[in-house]
Protein backbone atom coordinates (compact mmCIF):
# COMPACT_ATOMS: atom_id res chain seq x y z
CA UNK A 1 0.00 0.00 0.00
CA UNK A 2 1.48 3.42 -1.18
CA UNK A 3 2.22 6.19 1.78
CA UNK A 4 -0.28 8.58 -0.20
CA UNK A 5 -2.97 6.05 0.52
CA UNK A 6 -1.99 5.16 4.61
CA UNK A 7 -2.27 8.54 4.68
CA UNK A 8 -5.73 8.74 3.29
CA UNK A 9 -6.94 6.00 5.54
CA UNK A 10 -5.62 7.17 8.89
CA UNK A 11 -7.70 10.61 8.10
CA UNK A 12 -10.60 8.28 7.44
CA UNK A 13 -10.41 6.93 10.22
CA UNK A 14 -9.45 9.69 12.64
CA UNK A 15 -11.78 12.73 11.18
CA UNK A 16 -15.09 12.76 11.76
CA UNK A 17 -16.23 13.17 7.86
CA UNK A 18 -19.97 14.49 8.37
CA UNK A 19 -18.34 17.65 10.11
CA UNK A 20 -15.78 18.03 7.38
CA UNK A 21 -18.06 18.13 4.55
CA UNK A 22 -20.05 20.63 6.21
CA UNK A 23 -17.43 22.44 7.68
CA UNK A 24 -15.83 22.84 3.85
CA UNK A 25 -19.70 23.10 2.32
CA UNK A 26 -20.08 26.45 4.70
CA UNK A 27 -16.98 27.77 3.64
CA UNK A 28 -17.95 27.28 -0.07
CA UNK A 29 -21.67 29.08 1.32
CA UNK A 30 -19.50 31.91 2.41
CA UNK A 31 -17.64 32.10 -1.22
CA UNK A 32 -20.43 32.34 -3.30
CA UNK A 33 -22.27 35.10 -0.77
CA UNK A 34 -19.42 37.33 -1.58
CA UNK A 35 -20.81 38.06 -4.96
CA UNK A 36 -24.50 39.03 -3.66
CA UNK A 37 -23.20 40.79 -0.92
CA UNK A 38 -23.38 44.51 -2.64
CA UNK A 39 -26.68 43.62 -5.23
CA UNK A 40 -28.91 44.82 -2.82
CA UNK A 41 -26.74 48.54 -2.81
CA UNK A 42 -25.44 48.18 -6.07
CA UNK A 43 -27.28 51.08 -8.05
CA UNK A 44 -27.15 53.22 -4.61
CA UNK A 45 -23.25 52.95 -4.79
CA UNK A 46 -22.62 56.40 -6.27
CA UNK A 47 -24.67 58.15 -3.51
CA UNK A 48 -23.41 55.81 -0.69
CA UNK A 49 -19.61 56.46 -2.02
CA UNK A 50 -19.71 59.72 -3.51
CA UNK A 51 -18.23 58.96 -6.34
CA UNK A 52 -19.30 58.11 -10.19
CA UNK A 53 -21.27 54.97 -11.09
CA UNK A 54 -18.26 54.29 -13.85
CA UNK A 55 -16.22 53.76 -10.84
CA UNK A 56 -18.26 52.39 -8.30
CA UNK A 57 -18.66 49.58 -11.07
CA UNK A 58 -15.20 48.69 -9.57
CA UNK A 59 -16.86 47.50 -6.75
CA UNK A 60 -18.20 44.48 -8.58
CA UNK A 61 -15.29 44.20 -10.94
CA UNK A 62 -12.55 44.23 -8.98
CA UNK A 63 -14.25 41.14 -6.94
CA UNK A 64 -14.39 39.22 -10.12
CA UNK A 65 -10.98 39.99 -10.81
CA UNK A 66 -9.62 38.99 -7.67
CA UNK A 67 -11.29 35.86 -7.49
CA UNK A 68 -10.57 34.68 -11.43
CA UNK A 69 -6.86 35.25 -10.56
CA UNK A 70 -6.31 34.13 -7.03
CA UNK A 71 -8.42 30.88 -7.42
CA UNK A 72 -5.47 28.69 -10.21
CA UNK A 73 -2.62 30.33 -8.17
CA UNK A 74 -4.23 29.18 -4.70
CA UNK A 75 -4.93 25.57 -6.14
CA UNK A 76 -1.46 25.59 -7.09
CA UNK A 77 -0.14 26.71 -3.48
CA UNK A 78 -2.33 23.76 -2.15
CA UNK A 79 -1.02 21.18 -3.69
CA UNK A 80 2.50 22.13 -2.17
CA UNK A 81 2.04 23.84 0.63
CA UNK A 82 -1.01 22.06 2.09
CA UNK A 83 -4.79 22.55 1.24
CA UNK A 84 -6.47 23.27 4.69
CA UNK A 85 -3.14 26.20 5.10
CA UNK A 86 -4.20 27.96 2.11
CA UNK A 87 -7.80 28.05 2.34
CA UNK A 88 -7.00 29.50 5.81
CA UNK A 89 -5.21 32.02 4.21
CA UNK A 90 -7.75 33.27 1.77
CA UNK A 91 -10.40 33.56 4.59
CA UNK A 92 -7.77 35.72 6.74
CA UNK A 93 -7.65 37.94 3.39
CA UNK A 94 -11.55 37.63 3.40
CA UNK A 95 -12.11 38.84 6.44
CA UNK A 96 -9.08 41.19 6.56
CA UNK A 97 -11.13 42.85 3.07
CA UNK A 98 -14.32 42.27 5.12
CA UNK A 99 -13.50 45.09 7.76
CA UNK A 100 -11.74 47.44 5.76
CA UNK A 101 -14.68 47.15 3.30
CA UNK A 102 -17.15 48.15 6.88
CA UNK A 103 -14.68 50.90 8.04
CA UNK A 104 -14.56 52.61 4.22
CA UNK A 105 -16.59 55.97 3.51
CA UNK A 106 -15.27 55.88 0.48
CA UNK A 107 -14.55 54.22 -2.77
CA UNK A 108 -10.86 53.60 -2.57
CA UNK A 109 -11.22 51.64 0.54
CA UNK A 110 -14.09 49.71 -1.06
CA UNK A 111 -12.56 48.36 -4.04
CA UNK A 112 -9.81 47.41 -1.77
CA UNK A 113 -11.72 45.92 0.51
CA UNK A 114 -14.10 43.96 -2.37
CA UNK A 115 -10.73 43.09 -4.12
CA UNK A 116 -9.77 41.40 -1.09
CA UNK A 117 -13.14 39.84 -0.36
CA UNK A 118 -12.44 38.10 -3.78
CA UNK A 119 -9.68 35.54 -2.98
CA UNK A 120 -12.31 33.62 -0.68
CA UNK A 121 -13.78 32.31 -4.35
CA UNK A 122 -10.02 29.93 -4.27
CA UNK A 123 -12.25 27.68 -1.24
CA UNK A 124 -13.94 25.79 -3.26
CA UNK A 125 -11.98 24.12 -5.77
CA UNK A 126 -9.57 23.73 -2.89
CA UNK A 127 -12.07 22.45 0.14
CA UNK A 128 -13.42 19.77 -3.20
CA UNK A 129 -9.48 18.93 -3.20
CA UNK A 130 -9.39 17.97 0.63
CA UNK A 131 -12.38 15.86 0.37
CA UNK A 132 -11.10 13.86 -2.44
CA UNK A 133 -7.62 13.31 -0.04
CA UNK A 134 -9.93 12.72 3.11
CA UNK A 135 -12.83 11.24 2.85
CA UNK A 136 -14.15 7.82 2.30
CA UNK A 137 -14.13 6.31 -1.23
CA UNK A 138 -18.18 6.01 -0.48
CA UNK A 139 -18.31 9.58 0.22
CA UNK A 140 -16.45 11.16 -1.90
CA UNK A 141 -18.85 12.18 -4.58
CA UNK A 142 -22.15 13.07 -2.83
CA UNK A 143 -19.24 15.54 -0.92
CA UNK A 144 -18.16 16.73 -3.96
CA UNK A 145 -21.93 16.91 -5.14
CA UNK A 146 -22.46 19.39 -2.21
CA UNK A 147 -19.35 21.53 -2.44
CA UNK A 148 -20.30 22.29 -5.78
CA UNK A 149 -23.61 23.62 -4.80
CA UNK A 150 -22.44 25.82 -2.71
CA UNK A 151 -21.59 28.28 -5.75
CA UNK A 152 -25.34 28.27 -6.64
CA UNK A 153 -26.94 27.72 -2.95
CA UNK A 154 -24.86 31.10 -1.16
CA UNK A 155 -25.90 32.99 -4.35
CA UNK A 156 -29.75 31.96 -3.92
CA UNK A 157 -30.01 32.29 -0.24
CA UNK A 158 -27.31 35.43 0.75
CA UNK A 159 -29.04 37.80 -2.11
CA UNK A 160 -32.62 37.69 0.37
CA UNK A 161 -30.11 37.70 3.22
CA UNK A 162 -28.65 41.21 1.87
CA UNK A 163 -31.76 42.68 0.62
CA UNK A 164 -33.47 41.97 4.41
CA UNK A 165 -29.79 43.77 5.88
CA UNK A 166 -29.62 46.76 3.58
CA UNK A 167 -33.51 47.55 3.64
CA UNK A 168 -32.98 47.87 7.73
CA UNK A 169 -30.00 48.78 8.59
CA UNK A 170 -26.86 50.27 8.00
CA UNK A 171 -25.20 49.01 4.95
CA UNK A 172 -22.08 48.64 6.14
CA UNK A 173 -23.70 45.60 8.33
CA UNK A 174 -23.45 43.71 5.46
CA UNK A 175 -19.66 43.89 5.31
CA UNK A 176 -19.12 43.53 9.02
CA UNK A 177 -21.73 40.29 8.60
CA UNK A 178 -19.20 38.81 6.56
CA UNK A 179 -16.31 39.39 8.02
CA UNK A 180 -18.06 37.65 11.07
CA UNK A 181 -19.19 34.98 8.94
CA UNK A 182 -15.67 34.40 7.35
CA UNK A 183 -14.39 34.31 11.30
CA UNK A 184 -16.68 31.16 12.16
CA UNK A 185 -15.56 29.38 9.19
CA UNK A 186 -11.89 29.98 10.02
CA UNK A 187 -12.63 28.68 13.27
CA UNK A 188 -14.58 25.66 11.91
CA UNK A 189 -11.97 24.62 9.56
CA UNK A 190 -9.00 25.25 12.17
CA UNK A 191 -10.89 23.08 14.74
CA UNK A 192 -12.62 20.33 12.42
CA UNK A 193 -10.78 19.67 9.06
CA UNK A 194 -8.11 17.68 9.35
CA UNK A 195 -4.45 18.24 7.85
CA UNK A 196 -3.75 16.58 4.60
CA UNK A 197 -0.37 15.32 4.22
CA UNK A 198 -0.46 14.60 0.21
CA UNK A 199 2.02 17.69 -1.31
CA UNK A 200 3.69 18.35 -4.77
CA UNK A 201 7.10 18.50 -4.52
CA UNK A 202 8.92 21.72 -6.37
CA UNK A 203 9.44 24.98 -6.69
CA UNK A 204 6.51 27.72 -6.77
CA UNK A 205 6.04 28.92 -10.22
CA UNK A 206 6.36 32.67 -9.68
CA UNK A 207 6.55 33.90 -12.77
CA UNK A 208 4.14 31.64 -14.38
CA UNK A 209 1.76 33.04 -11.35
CA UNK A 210 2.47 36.67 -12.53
CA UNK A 211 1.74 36.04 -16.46
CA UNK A 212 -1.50 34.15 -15.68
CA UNK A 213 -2.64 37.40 -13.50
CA UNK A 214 -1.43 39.99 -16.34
CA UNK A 215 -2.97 37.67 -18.94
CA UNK A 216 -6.26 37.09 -17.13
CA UNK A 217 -6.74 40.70 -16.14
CA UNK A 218 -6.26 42.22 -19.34
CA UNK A 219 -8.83 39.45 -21.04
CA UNK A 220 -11.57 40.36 -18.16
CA UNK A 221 -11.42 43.87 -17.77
CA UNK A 222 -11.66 44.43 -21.71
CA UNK A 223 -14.81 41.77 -21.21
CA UNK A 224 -16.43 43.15 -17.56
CA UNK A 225 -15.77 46.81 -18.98
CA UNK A 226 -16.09 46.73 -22.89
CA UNK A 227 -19.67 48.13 -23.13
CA UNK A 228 -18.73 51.15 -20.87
CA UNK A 229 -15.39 51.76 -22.69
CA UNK A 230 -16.68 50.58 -26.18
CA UNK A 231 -16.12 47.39 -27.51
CA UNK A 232 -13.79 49.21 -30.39
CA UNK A 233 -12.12 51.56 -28.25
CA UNK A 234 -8.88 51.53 -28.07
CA UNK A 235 -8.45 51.11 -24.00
CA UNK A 236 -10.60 47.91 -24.60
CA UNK A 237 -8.80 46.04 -27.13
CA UNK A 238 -5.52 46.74 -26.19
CA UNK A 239 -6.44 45.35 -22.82
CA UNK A 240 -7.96 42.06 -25.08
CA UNK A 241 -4.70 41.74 -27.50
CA UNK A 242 -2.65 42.80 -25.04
CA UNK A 243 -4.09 39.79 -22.68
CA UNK A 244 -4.48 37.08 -25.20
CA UNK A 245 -0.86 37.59 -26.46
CA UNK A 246 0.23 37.91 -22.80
CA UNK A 247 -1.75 34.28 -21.85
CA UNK A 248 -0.34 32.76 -25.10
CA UNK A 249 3.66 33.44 -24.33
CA UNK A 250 2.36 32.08 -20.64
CA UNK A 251 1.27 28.98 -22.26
CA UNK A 252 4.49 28.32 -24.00
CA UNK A 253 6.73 28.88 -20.92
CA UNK A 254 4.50 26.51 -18.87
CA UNK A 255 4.90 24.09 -21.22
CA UNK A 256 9.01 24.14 -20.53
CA UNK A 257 9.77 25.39 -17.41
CA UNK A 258 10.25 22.39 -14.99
CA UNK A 259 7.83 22.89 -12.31
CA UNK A 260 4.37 24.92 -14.58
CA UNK A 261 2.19 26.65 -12.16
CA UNK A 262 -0.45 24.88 -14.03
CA UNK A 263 0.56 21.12 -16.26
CA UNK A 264 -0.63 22.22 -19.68
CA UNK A 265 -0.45 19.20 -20.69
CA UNK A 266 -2.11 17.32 -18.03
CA UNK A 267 -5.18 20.26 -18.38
CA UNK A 268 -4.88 19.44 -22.17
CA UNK A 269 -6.23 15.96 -21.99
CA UNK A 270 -9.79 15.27 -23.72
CA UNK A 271 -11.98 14.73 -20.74
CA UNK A 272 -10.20 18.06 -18.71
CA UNK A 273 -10.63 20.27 -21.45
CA UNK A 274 -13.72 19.40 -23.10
CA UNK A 275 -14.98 19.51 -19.14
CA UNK A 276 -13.47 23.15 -18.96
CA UNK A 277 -14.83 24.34 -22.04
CA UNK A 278 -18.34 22.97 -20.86
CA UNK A 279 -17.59 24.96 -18.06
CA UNK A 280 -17.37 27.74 -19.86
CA UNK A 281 -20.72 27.13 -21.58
CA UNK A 282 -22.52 26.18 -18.52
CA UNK A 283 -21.45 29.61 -16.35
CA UNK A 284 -22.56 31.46 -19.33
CA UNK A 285 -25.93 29.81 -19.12
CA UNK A 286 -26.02 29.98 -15.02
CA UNK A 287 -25.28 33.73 -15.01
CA UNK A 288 -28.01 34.64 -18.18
CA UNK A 289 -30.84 34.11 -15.49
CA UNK A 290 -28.69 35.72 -12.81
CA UNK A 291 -28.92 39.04 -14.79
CA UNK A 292 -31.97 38.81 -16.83
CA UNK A 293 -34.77 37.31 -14.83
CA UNK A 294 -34.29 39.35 -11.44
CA UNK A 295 -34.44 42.43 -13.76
CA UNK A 296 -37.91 41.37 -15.42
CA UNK A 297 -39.06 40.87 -11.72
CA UNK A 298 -38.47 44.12 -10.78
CA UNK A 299 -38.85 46.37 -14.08
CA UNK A 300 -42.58 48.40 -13.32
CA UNK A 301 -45.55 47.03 -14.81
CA UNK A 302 -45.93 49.54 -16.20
CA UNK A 303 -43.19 48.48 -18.80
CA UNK A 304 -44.75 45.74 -20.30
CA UNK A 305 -42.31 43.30 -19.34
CA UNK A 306 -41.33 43.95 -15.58
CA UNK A 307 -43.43 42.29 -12.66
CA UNK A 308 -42.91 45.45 -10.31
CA UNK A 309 -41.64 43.23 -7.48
CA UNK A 310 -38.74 44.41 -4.71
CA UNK A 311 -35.82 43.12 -4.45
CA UNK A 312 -36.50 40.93 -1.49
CA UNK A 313 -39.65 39.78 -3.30
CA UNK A 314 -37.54 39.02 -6.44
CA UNK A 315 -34.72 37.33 -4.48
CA UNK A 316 -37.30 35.35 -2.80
CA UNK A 317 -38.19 34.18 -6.34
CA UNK A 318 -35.04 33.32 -7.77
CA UNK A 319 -34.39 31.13 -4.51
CA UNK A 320 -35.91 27.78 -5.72
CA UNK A 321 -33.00 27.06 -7.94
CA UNK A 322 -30.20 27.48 -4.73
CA UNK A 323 -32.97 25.25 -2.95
CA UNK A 324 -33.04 22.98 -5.28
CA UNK A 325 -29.30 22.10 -6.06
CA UNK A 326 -29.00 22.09 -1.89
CA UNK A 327 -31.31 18.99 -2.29
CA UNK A 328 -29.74 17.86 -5.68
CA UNK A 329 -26.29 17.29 -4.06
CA UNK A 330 -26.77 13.75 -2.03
CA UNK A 331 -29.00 12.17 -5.12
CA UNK A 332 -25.82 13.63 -7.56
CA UNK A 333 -23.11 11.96 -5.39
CA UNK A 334 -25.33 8.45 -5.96
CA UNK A 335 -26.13 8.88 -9.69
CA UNK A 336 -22.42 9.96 -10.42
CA UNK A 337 -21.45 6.50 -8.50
CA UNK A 338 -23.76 4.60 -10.85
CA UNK A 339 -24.34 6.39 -14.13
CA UNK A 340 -21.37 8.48 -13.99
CA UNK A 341 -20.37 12.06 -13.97
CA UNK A 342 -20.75 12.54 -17.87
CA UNK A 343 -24.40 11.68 -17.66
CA UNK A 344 -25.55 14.58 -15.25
CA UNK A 345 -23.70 16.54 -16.94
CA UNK A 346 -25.76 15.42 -19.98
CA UNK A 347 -28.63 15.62 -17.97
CA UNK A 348 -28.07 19.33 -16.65
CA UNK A 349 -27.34 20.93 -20.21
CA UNK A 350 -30.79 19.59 -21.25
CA UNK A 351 -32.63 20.93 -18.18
CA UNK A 352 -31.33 24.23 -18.83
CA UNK A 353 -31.97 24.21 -22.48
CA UNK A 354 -35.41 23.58 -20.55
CA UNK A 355 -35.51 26.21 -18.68
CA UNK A 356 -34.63 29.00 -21.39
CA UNK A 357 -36.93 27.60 -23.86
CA UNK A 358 -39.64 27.93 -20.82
CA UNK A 359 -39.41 31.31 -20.45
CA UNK A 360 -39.09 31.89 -23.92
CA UNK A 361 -42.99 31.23 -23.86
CA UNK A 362 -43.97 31.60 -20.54
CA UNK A 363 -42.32 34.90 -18.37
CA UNK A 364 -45.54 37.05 -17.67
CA UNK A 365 -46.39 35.30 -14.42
CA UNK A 366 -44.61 35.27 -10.98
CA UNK A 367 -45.07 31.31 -10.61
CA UNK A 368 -43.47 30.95 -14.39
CA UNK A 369 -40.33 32.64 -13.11
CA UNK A 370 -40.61 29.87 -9.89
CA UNK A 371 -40.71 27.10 -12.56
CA UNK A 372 -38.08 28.13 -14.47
CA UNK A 373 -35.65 28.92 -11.65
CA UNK A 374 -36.40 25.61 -10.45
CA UNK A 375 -35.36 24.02 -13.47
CA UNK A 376 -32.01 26.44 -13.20
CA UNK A 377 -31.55 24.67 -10.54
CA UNK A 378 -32.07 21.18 -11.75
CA UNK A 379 -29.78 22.38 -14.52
CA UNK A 380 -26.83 23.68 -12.48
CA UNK A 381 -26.87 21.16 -9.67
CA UNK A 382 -26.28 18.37 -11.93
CA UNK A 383 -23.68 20.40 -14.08
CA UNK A 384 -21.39 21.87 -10.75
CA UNK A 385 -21.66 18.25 -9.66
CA UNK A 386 -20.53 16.61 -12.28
CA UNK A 387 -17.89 18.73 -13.41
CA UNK A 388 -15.01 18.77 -10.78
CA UNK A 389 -16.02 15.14 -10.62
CA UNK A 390 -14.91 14.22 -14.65
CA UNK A 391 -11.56 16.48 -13.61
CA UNK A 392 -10.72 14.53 -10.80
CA UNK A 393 -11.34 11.13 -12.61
CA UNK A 394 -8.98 12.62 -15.16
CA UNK A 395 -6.11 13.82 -13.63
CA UNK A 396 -3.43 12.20 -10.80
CA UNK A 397 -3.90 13.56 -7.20
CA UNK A 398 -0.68 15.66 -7.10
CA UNK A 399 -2.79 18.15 -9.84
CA UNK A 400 -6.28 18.21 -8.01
CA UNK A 401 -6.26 21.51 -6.52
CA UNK A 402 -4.26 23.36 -9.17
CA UNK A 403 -6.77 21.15 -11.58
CA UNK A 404 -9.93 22.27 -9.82
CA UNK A 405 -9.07 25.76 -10.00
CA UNK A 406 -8.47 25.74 -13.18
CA UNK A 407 -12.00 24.71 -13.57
CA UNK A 408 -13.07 26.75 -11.42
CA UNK A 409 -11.36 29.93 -13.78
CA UNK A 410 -12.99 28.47 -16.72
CA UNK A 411 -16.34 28.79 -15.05
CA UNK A 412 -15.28 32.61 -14.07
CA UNK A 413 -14.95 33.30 -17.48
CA UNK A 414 -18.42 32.12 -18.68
CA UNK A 415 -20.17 34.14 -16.03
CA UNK A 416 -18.11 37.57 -17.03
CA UNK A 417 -18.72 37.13 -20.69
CA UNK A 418 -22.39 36.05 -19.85
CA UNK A 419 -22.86 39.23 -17.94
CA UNK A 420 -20.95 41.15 -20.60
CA UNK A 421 -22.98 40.20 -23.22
CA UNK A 422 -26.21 39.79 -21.87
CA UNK A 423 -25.73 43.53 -20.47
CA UNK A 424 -24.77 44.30 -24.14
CA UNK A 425 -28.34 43.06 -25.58
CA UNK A 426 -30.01 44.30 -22.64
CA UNK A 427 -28.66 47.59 -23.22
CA UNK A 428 -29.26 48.00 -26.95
CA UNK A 429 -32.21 46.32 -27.37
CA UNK A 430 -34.38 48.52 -24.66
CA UNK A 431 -36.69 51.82 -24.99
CA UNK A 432 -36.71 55.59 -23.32
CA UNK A 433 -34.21 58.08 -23.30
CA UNK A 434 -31.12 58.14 -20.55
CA UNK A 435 -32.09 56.95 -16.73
CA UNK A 436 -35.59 55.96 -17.99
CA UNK A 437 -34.33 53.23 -20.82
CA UNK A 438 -35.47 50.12 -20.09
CA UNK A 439 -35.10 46.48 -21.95
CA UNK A 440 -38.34 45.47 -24.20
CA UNK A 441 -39.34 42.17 -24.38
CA UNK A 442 -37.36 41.68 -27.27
CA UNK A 443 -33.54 42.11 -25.16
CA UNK A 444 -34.85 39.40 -22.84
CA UNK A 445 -36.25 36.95 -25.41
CA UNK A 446 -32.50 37.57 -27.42
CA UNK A 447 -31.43 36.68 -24.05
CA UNK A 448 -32.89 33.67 -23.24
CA UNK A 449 -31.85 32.25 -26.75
CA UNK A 450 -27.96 33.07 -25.88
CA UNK A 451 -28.73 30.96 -22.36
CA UNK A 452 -30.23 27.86 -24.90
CA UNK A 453 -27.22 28.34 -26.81
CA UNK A 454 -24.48 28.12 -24.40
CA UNK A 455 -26.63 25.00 -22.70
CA UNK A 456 -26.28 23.34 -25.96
CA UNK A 457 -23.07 24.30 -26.55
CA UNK A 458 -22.47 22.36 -23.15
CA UNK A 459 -24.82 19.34 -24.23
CA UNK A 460 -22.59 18.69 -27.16
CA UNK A 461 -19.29 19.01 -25.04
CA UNK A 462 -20.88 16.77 -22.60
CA UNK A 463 -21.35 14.34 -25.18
CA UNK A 464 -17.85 13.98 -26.60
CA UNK A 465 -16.20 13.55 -23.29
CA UNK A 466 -14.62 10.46 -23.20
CA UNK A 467 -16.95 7.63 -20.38
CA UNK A 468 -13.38 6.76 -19.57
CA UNK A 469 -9.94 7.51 -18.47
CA UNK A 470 -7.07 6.70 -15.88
CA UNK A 471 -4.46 8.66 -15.36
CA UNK A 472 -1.50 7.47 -14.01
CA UNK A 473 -1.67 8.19 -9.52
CA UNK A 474 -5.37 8.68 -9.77
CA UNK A 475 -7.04 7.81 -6.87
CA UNK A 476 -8.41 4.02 -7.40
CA UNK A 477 -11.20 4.71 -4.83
CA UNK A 478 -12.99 7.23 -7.34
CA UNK A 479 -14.91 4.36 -10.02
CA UNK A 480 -14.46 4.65 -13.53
């Protein structure tokens, strides 16, 4: 019996495994409520900071920054430096961005604070790492099932959460909430996870880390920012070109230097990249309802298209999908074990393909929006399942968190060009003159189309994955 797998049984044996998963599933809760947190202030901003609403859009973009760079780097860090150490880390720098974020009157400290808020997003790929290296073969992917839930469940539940905070009380509560909340988990994890011994062995890729961050940042900002810059400007595509050519010369020194922040060529096998490129497709389609059905909730009536509800009543519409992939999570762990990973995947393209074309006829109602979220849900909770799943089937433990992460980017970078583009057609495609333009019902139907699209963009990536592969060092308790 290897040392790698002693290892994995003592922790069996020693850690009590219910409290780990939730331990690591609250910490993935906390994650994904870091990018609700400021919806319910969001178009207040400029007031609350005294400053313009071009830059209090920093607020939001600087958080999806943060988090799109940090997460590959911290996966990376994990695998040599220990799992449970680093996700320590990025909840110190959570809650560290938490308080200065509470304490700020202004914008500067904000964006700072946000930024910082924005490594806590590295959890997840990292807390599904530790429960592949210590948990029970039998538990393993109804774990992983949950973990990845946790990216749609915080969303759903922490937007009502925020709305009921700002309405009645001082918004910096919201900040000082989540520092407190990122304090628990730290505690949590300290006290209840247990230390995985399984490391890479190597030198930190330092420069690789920087090129990935200058490459990664130009790409996003010319995507989060295009349609306020213009597309054409020439801010926006030297940030693009600029990017691209930066990510390309990263690619080639990965491929040589000895010890690659991220194995190119173990990320360019079939079933890891046609998974990441799902990925892709699938965080496009997640984040087209995020931005275009809490908007039709709460346009006026007196639009023609909006519902005229708040934005607790909206939230409190939208929820059924978080609910839904909280349930999802044990029954995904048990149909990955016997159908396989590939199939929900499969299985969650088509419900969202569902759940566009639904709305596509039906999106006049209150309960359609319920039905349709609900199917979101369906959608997502099989696809997050399934996905870090197929990567960790694919790829030998010493690359699971650096792996993860970079599935985790790849999911980034659907939801920014999801809400770039679906702001795009929102924008163009609505009616009035300055503050009082608002989308017709064309923008949202254009919408819902690009959501079908990039679900069946994932359907036929699904498909081609391969049912099976083995790296060499995978773990033999995860079944083909």
């Amino acid at each position: 019996m290897s040392r790698d797998e002693n290892a994995r049984r003592r922790l069996s044996r020693n850690s009590p495994q219910g409290l780990v998963v939730l331990v690591l599933a609250l910490a993935g809760l906390c994650s994904s409520f870091m990018f609700t947190l400021v919806v319910p202030i969001q178009s207040q901003l400029p007031q609350l900071l005294n400053a313009s609403r071009d830059d209090t859009a920093w607020v939001v973009t600087s958080t999806l920054l943060a988090a799109a760079v940090i997460t590959p780097i911290a996966g990376r860090l994990g695998d040599m430096y220990g799992k449970r150490r680093i996700v320590l880390v990025l909840l110190v720098v959570m809650i560290l961005g938490s308080v200065v974020a509470a304490l700020s009157t202004g914008i500067v400290g904000m964006i700072v604070g946000r930024t910082l808020q924005g490594a806590i997003v590295g959890v997840v790929p990292l807390g599904i790492s530790i429960m592949r290296d210590v948990l029970h073969e039998n538990r393993v992917d109804s774990a992983i099932a949950l973990m990845s839930a946790t990216l749609g469940v915080g969303g759903a539940l922490g937007l009502p959460i925020s709305a009921l905070v700002s309405e009645n009380t001082d918004w910096h509560w919201l900040f000082w909430i989540a520092g407190a909340l990122g304090a628990v988990v730290f505690a949590l994890i300290l006290w209840i996870v247990p230390v995985s011994v399984l490391r890479t062995a190597g030198r930190f890729d330092y420069l690789g880390a920087v090129g990935l961050a200058v490459g990664l940042i130009g790409v996003l900002l010319a995507v989060s920012r295009g349609n306020t810059w213009g597309w054409t400007s020439p801010l926006t595509l030297s940030l693009a070109i600029g990017g691209v050519a930066v990510l390309l010369l990263w690619g080639w020194f990965e491929l040589r230097v000895e010890n690659p922040l991220l194995d190119l060529r173990v990320a360019a096998r079939r079933p890891v990249l046609l998974t990441n490129l799902a990925s892709i497709a699938m965080g496009f389609a997640l984040f087209t309802s995020n931005v275009a059905y809490p908007q039709m909730l709460e346009l006026p009536v007196a639009t023609g298209v909006g519902l005229g509800l708040s934005l607790l009543a909206a939230s409190l519409v939208v929820m059924p999908s978080g609910l839904v992939m909280m349930v999802l999570s044990p029954i995904s762990g048990t149909l990955a074990r016997t159908i396989g990973p590939r199939v929900l995947l499969v299985a969650g393209s088509i419900s969202l393909i569902l759940a566009y074309g639904f709305s596509l006829i039906f999106s006049t109602e209150v309960w359609h929006f319920v039905v349709a979220n609900i199917l979101i849900g369906f959608g997502i909770g099989f696809g997050y399942a399934a996905m870090p799943m197929l990567i960790m089937r694919a790829v030998p433990p010493s690359e699971t968190g650096a792996s993860n992460g970079l599935n985790a980017l790849a999911r980034s970078l659907g939801t920014s060009t999801a809400a770039a583009i679906v702001g795009v057609v929102l924008a163009t495609l609505s009616t009035g003159d300055g503050e009082t333009r608002v989308p017709t019902s064309q923008a949202f139907q254009v919408s819902f189309v690009l959501g079908i699209g990039a679900a069946a963009i994932a359907l036929v990536l699904a498909l081609l994955i391969p049912t099976r592969e083995n790296p060499s060092g995978a773990r033999a308790s995860l079944p083909e």
